[in-house]
Protein backbone atom coordinates (compact mmCIF):
# COMPACT_ATOMS: atom_id res chain seq x y z
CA UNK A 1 -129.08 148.81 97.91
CA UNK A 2 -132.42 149.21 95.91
CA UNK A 3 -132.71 152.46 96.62
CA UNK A 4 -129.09 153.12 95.40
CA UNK A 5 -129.57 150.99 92.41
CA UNK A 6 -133.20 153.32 91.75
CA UNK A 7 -130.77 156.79 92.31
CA UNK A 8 -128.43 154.97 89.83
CA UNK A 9 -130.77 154.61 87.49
CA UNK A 10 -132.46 157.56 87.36
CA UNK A 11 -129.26 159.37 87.01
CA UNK A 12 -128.48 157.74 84.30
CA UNK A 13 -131.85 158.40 82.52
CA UNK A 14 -131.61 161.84 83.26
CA UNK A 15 -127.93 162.01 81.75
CA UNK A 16 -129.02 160.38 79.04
CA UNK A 17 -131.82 162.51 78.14
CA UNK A 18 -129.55 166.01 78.60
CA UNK A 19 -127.12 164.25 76.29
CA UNK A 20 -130.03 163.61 73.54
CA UNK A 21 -130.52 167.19 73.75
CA UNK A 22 -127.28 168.45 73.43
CA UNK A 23 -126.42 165.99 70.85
CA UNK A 24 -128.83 166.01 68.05
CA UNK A 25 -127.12 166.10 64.87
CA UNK A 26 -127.08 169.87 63.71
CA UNK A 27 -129.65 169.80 60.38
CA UNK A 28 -127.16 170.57 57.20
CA UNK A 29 -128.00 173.78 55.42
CA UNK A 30 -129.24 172.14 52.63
CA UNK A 31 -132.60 171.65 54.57
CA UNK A 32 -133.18 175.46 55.15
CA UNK A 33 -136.89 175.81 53.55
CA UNK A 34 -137.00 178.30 51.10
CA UNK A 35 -140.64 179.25 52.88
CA UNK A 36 -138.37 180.67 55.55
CA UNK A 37 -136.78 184.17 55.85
CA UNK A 38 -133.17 184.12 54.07
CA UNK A 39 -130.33 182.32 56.93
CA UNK A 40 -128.47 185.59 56.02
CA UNK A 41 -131.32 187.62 58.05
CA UNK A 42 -130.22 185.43 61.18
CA UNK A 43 -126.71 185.18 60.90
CA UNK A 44 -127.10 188.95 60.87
CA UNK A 45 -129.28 188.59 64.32
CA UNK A 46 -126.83 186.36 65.84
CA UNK A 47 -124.02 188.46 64.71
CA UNK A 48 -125.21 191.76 66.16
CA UNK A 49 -126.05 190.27 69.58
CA UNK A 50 -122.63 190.21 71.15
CA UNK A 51 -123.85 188.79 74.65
CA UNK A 52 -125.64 186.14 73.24
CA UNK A 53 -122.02 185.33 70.85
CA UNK A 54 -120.44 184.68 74.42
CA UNK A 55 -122.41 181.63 75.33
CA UNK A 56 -123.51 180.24 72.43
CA UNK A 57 -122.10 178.95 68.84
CA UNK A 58 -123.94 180.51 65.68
CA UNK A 59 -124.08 176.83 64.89
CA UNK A 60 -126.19 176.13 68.18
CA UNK A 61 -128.34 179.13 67.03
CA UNK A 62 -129.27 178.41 63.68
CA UNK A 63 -130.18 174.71 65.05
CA UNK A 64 -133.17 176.35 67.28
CA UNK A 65 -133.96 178.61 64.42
CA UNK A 66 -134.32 175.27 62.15
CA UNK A 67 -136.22 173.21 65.09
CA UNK A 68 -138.24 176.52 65.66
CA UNK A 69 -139.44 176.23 62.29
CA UNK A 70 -139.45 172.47 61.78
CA UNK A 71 -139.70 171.05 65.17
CA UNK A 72 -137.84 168.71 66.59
CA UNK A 73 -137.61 165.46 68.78
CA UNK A 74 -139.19 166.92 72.05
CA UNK A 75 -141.70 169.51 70.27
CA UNK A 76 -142.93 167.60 66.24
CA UNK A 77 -144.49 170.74 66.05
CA UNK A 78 -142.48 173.70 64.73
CA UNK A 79 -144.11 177.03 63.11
CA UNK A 80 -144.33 175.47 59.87
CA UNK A 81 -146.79 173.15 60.89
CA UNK A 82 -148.70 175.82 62.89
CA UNK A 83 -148.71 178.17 60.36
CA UNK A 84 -150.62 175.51 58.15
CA UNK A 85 -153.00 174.73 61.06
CA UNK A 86 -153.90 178.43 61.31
CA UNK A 87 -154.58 178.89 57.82
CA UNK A 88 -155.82 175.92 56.36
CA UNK A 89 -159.94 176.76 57.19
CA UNK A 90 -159.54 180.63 56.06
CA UNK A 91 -161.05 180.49 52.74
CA UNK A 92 -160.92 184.13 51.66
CA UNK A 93 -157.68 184.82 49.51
CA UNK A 94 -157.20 188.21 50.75
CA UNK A 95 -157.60 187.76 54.57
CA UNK A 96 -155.55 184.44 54.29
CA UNK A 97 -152.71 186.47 52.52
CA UNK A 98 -152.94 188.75 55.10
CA UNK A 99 -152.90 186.23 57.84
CA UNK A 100 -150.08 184.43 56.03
CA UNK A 101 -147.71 187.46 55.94
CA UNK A 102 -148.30 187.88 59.62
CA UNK A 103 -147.54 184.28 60.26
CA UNK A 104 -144.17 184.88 58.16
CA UNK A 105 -143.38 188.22 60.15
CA UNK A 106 -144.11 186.73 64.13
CA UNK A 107 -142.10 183.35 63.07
CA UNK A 108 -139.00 185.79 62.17
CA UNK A 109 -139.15 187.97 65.26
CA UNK A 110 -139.94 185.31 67.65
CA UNK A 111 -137.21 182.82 66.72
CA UNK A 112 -134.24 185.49 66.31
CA UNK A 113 -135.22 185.60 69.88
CA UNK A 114 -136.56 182.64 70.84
CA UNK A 115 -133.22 180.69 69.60
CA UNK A 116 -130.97 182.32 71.52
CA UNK A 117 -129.17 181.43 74.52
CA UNK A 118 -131.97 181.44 77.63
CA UNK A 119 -130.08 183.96 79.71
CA UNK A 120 -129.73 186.32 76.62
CA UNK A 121 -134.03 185.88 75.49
CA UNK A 122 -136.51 187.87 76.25
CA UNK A 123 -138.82 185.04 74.23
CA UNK A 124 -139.11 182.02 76.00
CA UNK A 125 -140.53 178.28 75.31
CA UNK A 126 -143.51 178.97 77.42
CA UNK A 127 -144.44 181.87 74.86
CA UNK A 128 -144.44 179.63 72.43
CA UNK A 129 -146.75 177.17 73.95
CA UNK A 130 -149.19 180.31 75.08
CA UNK A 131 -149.00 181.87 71.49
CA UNK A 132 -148.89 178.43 69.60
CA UNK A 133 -152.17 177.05 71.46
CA UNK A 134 -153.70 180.74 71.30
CA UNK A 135 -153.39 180.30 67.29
CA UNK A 136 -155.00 176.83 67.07
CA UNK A 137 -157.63 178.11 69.11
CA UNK A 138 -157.90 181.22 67.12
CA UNK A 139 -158.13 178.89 63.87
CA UNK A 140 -161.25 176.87 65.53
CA UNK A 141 -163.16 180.08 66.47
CA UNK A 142 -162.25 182.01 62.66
CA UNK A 143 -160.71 184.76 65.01
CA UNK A 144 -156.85 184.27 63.23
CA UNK A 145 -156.53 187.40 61.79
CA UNK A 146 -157.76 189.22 65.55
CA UNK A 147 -155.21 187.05 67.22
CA UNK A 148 -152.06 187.32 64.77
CA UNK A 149 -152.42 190.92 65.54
CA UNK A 150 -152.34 190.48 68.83
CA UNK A 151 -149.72 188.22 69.22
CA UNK A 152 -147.85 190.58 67.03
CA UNK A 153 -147.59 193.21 69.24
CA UNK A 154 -147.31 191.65 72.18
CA UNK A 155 -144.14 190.56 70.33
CA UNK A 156 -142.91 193.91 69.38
CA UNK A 157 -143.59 194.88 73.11
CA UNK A 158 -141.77 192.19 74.82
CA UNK A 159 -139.04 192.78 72.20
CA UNK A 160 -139.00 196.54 73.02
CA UNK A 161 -138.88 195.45 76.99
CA UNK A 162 -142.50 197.59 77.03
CA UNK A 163 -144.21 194.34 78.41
CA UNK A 164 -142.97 192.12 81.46
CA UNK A 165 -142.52 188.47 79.79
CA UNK A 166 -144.84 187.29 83.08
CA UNK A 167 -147.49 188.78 81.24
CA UNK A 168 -147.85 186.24 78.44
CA UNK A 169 -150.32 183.83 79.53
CA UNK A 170 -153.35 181.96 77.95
CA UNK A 171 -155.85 184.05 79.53
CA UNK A 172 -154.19 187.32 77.84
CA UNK A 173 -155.74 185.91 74.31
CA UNK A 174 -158.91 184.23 75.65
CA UNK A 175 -160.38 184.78 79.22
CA UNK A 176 -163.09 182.63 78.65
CA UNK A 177 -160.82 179.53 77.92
CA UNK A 178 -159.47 179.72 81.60
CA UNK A 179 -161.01 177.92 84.53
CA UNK A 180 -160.67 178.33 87.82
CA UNK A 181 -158.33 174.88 88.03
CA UNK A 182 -156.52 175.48 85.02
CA UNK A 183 -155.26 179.24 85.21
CA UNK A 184 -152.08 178.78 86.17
CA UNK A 185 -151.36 175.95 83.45
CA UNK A 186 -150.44 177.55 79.81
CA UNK A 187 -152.05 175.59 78.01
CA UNK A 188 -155.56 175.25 76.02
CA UNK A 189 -157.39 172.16 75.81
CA UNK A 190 -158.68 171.84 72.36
């Protein structure tokens, strides 16, 4: 009977937490930053991805591109944030510019992706905790330019189907981050 009442329970905490994430209210349009690229540049994305259109709403997809870039419940920390975290110690105009419009360009490309149904993405969440920890490591060593690039075309080669997605782990941006316990894990403890 305890065991039962246990099962019971956990079911329903499990239930309840898929139905949280299926049933967030959908963020009105009205809260689109203007920081971000126009919505017309996704609705274009969504548009021209017929396979993706089959399984999921354009509704549904602009919702991930919006928690991409704002967060959201389960991950506070959307690109927005990051991007701020990355820049906020480079002090040269120029190079933070330059680090800025790459920040601008990988937010675009990964979350036309990235919000897309998960049997339809090349980009997946784990990328984003690789690249996202990457680029607050890459802010504490001064190296954000270096790794922007990098994470760029990684990117561009996982979009292009150039580069397995299996390849995108920590130790791919910094080797010497990665112990011997902790190389499977995708994170970086900073």
């Amino acid at each position: 009977m305890v065991v039962r009442s246990i099962r019971y329970l956990i079911l329903i905490s499990f239930s309840l937490f898929l139905l949280a994430c299926t049933s967030l209210p959908e963020r009105a349009a009205e809260q689109w930053s203007p920081s971000w690229p126009a919505q017309t540049v996704f609705e274009l994305a969504y548009k021209a991805d017929t396979a993706n259109q089959s399984v999921q709403s354009a509704n549904d997809y602009m919702t991930w591109i919006q928690r991409f870039y704002q967060g959201w419940t389960f991950y506070p920390e959307g690109w927005d944030w990051l991007t701020a975290k990355v820049l906020a110690g480079v002090e040269d105009a120029g190079e933070r510019r330059l680090i800025a419009e790459q920040m601008y360009s990988l937010g675009l490309r990964i979350s036309r992706e990235w919000a897309k149904s998960s049997d339809y993405r090349v980009i997946n969440t784990r990328h984003l905790l690789v690249w996202g920890n990457a680029l607050k490591l890459s802010a504490a060593r001064d190296q954000e330019l270096w790794l922007s690039a990098k994470v760029s075309a990684d990117v561009d080669s996982l979009l292009a189907l150039q580069l397995q997605p299996a390849m995108i782990h920590k130790s791919r941006y910094y080797t010497d981050s990665v112990s011997a316990t902790d190389s499977e894990e995708d994170d970086f403890d900073i």
